[in-house]
C-alpha atoms as a PDB file:
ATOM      1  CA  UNK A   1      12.737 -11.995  22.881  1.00  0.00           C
ATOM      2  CA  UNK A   2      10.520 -14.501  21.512  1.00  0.00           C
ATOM      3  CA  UNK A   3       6.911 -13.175  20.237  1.00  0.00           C
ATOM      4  CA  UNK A   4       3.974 -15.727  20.440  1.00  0.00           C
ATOM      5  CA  UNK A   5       2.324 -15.574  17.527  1.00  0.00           C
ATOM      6  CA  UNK A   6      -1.521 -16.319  16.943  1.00  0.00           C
ATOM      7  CA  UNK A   7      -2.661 -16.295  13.124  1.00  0.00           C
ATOM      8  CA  UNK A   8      -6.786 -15.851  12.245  1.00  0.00           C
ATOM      9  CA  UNK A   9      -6.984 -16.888   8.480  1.00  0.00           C
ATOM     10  CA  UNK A  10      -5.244 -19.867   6.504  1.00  0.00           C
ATOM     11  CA  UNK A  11      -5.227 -18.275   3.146  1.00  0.00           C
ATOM     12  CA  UNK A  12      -2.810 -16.275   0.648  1.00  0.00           C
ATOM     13  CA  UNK A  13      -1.668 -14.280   3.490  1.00  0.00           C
ATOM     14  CA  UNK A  14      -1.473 -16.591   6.415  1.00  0.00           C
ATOM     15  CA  UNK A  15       0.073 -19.740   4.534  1.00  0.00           C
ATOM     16  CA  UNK A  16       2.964 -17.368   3.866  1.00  0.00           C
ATOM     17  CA  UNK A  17       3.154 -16.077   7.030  1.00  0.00           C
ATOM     18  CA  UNK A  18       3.753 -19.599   8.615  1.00  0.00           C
ATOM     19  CA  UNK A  19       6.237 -20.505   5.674  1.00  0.00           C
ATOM     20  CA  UNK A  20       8.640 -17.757   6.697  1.00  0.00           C
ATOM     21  CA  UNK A  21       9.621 -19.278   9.945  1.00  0.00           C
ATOM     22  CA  UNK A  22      11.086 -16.189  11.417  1.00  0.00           C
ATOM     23  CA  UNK A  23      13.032 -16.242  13.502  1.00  0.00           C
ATOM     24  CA  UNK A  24      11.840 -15.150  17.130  1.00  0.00           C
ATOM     25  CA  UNK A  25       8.291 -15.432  16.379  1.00  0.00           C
ATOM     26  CA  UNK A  26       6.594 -18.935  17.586  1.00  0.00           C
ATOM     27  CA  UNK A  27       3.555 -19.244  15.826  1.00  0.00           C
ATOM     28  CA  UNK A  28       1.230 -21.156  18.553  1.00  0.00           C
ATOM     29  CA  UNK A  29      -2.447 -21.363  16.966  1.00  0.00           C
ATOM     30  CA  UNK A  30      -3.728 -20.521  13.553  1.00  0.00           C
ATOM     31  CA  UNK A  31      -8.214 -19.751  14.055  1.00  0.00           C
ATOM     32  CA  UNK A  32     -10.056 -20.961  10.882  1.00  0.00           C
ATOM     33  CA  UNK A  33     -13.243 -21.011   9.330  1.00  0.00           C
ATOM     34  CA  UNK A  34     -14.000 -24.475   8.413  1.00  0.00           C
ATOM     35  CA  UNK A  35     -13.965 -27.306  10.542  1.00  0.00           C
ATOM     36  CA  UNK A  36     -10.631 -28.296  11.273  1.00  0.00           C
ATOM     37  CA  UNK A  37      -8.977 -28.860  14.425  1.00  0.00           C
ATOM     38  CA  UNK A  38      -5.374 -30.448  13.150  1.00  0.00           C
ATOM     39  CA  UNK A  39      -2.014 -29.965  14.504  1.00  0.00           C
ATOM     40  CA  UNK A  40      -2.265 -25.819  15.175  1.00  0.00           C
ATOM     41  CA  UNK A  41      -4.771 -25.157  12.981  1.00  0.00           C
ATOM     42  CA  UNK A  42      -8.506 -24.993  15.258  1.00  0.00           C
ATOM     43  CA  UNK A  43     -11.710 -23.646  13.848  1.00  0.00           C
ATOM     44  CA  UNK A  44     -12.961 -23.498  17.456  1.00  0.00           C
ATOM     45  CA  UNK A  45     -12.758 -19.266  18.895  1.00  0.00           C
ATOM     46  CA  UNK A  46     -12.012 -20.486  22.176  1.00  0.00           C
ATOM     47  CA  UNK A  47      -9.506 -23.187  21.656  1.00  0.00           C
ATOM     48  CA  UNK A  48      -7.917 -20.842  19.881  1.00  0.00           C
ATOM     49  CA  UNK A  49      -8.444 -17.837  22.509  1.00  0.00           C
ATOM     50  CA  UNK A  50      -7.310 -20.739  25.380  1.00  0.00           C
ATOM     51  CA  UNK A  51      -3.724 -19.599  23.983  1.00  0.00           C
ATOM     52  CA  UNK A  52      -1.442 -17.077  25.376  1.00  0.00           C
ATOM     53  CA  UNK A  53      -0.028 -14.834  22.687  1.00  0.00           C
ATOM     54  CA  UNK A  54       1.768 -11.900  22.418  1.00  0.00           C
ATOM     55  CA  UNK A  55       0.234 -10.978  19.337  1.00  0.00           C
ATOM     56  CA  UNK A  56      -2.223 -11.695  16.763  1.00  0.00           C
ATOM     57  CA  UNK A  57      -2.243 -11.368  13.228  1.00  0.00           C
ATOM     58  CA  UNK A  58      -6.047 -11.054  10.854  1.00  0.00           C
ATOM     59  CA  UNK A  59      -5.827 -12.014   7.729  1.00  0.00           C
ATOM     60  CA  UNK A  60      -9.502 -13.107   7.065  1.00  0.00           C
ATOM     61  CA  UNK A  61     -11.450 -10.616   6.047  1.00  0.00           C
ATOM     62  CA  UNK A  62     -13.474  -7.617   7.625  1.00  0.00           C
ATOM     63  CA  UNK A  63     -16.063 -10.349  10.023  1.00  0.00           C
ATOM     64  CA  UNK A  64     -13.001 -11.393  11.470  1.00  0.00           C
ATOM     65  CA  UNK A  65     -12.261  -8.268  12.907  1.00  0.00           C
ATOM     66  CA  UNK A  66     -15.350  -7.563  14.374  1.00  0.00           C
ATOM     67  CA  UNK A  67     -15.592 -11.325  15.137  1.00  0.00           C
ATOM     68  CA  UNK A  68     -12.500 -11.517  17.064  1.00  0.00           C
ATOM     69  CA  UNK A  69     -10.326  -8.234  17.550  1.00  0.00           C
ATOM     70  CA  UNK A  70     -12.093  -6.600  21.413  1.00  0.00           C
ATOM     71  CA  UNK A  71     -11.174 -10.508  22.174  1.00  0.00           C
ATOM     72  CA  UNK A  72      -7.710 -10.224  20.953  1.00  0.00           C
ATOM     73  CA  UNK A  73      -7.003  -6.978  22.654  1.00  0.00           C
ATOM     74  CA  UNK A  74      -8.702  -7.479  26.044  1.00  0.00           C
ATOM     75  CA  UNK A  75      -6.472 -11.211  25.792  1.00  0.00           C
ATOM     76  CA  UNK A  76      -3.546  -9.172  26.118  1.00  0.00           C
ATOM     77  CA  UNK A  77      -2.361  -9.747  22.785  1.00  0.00           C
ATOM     78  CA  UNK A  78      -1.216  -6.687  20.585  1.00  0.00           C
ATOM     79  CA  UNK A  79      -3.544  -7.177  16.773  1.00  0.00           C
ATOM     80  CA  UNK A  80      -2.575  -6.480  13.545  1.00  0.00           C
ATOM     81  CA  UNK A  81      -5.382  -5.912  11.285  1.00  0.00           C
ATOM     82  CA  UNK A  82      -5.253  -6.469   7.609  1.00  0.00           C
ATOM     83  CA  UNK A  83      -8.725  -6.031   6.588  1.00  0.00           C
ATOM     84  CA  UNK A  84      -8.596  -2.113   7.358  1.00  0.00           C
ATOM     85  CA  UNK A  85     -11.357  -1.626   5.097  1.00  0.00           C
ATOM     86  CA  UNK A  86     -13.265  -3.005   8.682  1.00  0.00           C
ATOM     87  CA  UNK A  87     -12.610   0.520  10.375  1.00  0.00           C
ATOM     88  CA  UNK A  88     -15.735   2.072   8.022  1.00  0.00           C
ATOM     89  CA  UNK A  89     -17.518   1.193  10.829  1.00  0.00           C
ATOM     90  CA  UNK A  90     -16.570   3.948  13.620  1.00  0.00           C
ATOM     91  CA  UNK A  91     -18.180   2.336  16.318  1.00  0.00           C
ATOM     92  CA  UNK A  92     -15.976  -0.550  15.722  1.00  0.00           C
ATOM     93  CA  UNK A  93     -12.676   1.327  15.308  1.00  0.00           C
ATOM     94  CA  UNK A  94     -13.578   2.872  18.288  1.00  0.00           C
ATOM     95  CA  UNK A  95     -14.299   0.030  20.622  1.00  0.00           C
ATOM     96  CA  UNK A  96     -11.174  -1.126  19.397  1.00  0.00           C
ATOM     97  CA  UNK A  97      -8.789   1.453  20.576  1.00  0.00           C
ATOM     98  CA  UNK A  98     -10.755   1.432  23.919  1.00  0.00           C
ATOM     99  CA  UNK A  99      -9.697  -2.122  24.488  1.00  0.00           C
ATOM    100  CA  UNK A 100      -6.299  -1.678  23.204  1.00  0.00           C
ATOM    101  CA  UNK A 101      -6.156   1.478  25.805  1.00  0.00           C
ATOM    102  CA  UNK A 102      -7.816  -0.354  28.781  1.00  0.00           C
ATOM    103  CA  UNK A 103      -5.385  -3.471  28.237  1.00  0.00           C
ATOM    104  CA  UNK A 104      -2.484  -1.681  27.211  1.00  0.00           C
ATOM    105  CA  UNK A 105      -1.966  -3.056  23.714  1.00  0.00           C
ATOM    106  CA  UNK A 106      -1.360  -2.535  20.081  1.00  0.00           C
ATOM    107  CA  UNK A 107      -4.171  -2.119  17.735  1.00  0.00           C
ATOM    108  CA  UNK A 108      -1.433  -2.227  14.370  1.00  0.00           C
ATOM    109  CA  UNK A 109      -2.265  -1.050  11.101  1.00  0.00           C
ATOM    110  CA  UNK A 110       0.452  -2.732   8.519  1.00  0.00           C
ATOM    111  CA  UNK A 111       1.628  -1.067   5.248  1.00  0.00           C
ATOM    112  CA  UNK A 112       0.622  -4.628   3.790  1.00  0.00           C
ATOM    113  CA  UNK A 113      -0.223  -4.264   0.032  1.00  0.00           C
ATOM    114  CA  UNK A 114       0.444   0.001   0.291  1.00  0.00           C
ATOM    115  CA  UNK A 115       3.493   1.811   0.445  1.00  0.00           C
ATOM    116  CA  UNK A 116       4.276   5.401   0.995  1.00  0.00           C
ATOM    117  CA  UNK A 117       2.187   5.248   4.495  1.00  0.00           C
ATOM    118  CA  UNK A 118       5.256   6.243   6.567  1.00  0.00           C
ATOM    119  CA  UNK A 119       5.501   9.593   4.054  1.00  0.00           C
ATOM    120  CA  UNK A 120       1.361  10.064   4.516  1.00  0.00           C
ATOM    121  CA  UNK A 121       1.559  10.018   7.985  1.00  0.00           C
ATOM    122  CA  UNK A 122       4.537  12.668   8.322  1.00  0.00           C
ATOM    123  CA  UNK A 123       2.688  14.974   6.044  1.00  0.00           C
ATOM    124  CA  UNK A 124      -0.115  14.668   7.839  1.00  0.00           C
ATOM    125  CA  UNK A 125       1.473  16.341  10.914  1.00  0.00           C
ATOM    126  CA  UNK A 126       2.175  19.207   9.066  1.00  0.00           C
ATOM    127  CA  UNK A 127      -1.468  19.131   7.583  1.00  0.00           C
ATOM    128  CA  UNK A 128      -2.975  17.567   4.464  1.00  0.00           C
ATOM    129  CA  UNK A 129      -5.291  18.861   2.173  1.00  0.00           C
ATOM    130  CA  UNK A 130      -5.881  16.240  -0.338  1.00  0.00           C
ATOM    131  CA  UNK A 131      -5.030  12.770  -0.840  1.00  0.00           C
ATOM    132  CA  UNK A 132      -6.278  10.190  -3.787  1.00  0.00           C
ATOM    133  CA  UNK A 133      -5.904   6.561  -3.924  1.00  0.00           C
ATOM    134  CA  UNK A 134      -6.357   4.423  -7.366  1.00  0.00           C
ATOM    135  CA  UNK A 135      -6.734   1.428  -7.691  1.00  0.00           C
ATOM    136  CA  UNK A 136      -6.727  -0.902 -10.882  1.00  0.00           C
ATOM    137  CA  UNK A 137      -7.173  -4.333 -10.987  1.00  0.00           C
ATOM    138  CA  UNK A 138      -8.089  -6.574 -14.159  1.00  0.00           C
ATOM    139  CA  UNK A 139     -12.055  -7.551 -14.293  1.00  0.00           C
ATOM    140  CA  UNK A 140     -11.744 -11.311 -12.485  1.00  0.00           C
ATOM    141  CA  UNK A 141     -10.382  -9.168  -9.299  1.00  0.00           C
ATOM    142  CA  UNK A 142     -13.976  -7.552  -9.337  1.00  0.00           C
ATOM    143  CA  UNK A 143     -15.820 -10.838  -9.948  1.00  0.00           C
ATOM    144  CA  UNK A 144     -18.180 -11.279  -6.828  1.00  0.00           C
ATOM    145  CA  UNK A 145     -18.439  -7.377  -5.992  1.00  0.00           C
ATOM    146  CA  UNK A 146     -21.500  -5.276  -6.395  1.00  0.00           C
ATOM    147  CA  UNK A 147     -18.866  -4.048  -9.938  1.00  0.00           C
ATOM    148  CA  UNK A 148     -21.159  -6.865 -11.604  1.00  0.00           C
ATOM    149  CA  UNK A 149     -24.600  -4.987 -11.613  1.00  0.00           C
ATOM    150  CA  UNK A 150     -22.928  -2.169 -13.785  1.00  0.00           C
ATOM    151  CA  UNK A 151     -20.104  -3.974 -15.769  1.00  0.00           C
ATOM    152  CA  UNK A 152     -20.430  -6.993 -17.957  1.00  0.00           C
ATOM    153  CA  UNK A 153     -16.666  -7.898 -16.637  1.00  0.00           C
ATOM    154  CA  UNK A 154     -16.203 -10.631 -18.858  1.00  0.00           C
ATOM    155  CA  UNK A 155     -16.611  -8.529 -22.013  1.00  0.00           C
ATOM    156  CA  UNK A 156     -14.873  -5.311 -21.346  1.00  0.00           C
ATOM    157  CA  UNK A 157     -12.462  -3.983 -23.523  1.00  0.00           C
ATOM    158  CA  UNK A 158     -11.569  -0.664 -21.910  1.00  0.00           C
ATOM    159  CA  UNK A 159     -10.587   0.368 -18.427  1.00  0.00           C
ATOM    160  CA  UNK A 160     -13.915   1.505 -16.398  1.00  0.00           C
ATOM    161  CA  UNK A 161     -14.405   3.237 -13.190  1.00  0.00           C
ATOM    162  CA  UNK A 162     -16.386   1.468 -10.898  1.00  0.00           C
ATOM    163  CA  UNK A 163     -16.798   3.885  -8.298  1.00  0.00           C
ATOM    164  CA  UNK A 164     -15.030   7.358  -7.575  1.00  0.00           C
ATOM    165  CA  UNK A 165     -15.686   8.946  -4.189  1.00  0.00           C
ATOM    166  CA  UNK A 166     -15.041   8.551  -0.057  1.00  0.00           C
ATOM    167  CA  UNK A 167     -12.638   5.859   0.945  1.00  0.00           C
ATOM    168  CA  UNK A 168     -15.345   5.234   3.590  1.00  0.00           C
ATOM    169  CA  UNK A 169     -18.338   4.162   0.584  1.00  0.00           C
ATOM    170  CA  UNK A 170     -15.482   2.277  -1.818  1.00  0.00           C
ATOM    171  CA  UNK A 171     -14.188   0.299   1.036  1.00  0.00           C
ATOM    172  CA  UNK A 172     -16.995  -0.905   2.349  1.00  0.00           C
ATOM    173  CA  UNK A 173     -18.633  -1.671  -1.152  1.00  0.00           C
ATOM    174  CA  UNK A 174     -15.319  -3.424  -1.520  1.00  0.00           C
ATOM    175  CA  UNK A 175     -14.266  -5.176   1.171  1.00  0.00           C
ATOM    176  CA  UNK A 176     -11.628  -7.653  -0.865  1.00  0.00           C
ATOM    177  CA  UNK A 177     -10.160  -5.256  -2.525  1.00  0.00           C
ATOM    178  CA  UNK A 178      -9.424  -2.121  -1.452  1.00  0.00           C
ATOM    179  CA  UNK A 179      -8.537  -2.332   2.286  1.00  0.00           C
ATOM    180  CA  UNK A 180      -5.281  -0.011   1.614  1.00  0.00           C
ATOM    181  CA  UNK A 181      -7.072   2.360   0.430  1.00  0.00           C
ATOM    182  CA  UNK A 182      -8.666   2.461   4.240  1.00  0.00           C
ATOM    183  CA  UNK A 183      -4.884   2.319   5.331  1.00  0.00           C
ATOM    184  CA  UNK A 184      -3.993   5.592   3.272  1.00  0.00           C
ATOM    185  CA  UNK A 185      -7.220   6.770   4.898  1.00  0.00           C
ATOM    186  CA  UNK A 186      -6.339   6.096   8.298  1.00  0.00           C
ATOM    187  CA  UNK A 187      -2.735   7.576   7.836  1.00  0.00           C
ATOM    188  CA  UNK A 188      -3.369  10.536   6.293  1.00  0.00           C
ATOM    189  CA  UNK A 189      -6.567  12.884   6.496  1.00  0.00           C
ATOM    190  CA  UNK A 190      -9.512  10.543   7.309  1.00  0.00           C
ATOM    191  CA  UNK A 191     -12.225   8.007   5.549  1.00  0.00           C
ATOM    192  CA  UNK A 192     -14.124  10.867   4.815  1.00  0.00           C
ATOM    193  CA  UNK A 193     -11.835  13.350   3.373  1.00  0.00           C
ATOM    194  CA  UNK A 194      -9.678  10.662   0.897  1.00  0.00           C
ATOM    195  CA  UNK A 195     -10.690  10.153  -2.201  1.00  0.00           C
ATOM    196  CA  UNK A 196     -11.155   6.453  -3.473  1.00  0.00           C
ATOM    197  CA  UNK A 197     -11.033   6.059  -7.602  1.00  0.00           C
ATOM    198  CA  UNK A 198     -11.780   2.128  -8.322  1.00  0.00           C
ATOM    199  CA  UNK A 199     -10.928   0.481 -12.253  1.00  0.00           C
ATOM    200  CA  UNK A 200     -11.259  -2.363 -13.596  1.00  0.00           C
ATOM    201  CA  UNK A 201      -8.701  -2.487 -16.522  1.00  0.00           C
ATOM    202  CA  UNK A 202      -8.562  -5.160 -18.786  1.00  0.00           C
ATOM    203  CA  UNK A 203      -5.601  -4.203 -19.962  1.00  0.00           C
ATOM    204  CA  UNK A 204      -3.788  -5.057 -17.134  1.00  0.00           C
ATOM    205  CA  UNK A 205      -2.760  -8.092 -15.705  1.00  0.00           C
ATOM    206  CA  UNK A 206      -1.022  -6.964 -12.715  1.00  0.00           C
ATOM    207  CA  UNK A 207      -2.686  -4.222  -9.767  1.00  0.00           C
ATOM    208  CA  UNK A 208      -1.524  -0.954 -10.117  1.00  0.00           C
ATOM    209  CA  UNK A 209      -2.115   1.419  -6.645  1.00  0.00           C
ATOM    210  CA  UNK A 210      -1.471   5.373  -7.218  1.00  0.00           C
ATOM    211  CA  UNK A 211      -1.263   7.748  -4.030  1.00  0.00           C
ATOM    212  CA  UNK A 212      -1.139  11.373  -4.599  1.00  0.00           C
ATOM    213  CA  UNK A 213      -1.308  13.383  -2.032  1.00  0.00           C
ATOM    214  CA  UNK A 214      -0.608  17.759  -1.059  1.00  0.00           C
ATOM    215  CA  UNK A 215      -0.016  20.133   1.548  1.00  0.00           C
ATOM    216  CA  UNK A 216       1.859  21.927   3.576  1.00  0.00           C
ATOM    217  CA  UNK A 217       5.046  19.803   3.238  1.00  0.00           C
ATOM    218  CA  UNK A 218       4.811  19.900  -0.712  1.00  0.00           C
ATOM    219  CA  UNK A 219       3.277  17.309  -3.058  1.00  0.00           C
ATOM    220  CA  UNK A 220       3.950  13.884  -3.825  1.00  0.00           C
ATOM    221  CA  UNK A 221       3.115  10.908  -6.068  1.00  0.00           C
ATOM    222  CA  UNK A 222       3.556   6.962  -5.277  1.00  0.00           C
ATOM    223  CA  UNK A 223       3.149   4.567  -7.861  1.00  0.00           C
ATOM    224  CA  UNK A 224       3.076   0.123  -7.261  1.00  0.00           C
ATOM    225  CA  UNK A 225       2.380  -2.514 -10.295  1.00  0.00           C
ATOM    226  CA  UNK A 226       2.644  -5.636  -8.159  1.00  0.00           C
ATOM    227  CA  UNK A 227       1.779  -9.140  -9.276  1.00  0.00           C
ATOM    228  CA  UNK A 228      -0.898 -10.859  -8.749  1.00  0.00           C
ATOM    229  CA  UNK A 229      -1.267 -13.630  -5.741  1.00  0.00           C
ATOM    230  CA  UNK A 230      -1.975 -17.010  -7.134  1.00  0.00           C
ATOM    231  CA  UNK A 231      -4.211 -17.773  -4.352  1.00  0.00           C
ATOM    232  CA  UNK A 232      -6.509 -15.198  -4.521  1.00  0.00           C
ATOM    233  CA  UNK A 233      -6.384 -12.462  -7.560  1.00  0.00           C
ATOM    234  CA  UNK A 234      -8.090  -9.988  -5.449  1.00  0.00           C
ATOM    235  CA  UNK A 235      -4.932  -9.253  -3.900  1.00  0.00           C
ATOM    236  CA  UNK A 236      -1.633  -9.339  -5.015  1.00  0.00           C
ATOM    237  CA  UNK A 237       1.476 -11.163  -3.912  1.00  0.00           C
ATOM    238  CA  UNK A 238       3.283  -8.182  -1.789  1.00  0.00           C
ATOM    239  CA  UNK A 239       0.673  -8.327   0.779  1.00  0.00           C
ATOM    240  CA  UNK A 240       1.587 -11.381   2.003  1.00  0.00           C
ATOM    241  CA  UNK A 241       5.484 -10.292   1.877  1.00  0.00           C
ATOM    242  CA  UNK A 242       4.448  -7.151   3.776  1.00  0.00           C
ATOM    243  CA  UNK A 243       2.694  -8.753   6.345  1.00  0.00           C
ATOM    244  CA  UNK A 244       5.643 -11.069   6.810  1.00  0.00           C
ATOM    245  CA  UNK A 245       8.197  -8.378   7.485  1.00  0.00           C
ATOM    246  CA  UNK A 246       5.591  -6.022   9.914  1.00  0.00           C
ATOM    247  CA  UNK A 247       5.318  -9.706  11.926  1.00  0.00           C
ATOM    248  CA  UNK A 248       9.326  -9.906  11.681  1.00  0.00           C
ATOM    249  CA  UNK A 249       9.680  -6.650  13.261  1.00  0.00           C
ATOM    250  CA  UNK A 250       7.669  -7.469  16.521  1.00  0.00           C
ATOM    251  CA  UNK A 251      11.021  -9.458  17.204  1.00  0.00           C
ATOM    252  CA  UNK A 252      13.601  -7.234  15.687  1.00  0.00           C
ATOM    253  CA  UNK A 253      15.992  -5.246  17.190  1.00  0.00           C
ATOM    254  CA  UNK A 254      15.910  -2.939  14.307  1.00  0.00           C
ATOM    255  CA  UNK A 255      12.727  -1.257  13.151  1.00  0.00           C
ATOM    256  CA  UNK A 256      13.091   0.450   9.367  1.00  0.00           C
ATOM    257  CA  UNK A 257      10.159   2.925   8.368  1.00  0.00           C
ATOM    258  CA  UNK A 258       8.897   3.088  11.671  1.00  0.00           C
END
């Protein structure tokens, strides 16, 4: 089975994505911001949407999805959504699994830069009662973000928390860098409910993502310090290499961590 593959982004992510040539997936159009209509690379919506595909993979940002993902959906295409931090909006989220309902497709959530979802998830059938994610990242990851107005970033010396509350708030005030914190959300007891600690650490030089979580199945801590992307240092470099292997298993015969 051969999966038709449409890409919206050209950046850390979906440069990857395309370098992989996996096998089974036939990447047919790639739907970009600037000008640019070269080889499969279009910046026009519907040359891009003229396409068949099987699925479609975001990797843009949060306007993207509400740009392009009812389109996607009611196209017949399953959609993988990176920018999760885009489902703070309810009304969005919702329309979204109403299209992926009426047309009988996917709306996919990958692990992408998170891990421990598949435990998060489980628990939650048994019922959560608290989860918190943290995430650290050195100061240039919050250059650009509303961090400025409070922290001098290029002066700090100690780690700082730059905002402590509902996934929901941080996610949205954040929408760069802290989209799995909307995926822990999403798996596990709500936007609402999770608890979102933001730092920036200059003492770090890599991102470090903590998930604890409790209830009735016990207690557990996860722990990542992943490197940083090169192309963009508000993410780092395993959220391309997730993205790559949730894409790979649209094809496989074998799903691990399902």
């Amino acid at each position: 089975m051969t999966i038709r593959l449409g890409l919206i982004g050209y950046g850390a992510i979906g440069k990857h994505v395309e370098a992989a040539r996996l096998d089974d997936i036939d990447l047919i159009a790639v739907l970009v911001k600037r000008p640019r209509n070269v080889g499969q690379l279009t910046h026009e919506p519907d040359r891009f949407f003229s396409h068949r595909f099987d699925a479609v993979a975001e990797c843009a940002g949060h306007d993207a999805v509400r740009a392009h993902g009812e389109r996607v959906l009611e196209g017949g295409a399953d959609f993988l959504v990176t920018s999760v931090g885009a489902f703070t909006d309810t009304a969005l989220f919702d329309r979204l699994l109403a299209a992926a309902k009426a047309s009988a497709r996917r709306l996919i959530l990958p692990s992408a830069g998170i891990g421990a979802l598949d435990i998060l998830s489980g628990a939650a059938v048994g019922g959560l009662e608290s989860v918190t994610v943290t995430v650290r990242k050195d100061p240039t990851a919050w250059k650009g973000t509303v961090a400025e107005k409070s922290l001098d970033l290029d002066t700090l010396k100690e780690p700082q928390v730059v905002f402590d509350g509902p996934v929901r708030e941080g996610a949205r005030l954040y929408p760069q860098n802290v989209n799995i914190s909307a995926a822990a959300a999403l798996a596990g007891i709500g936007l609402d409910k999770t608890r979102l600690v933001i730092v920036a650490d200059p003492t770090i030089d890599t991102h470090i993502v903590e998930l604890e979580a409790g209830g009735a199945f016990g207690r557990f801590t996860f722990r990542e310090d992943v490197a940083i992307s090169e192309e963009n240092r508000k993410t780092g470099k395993l959220v391309a290499m997730a993205i790559v292997k949730s894409i790979r298993q649209l094809a496989s015969p074998l799903i691990v961590a399902a």
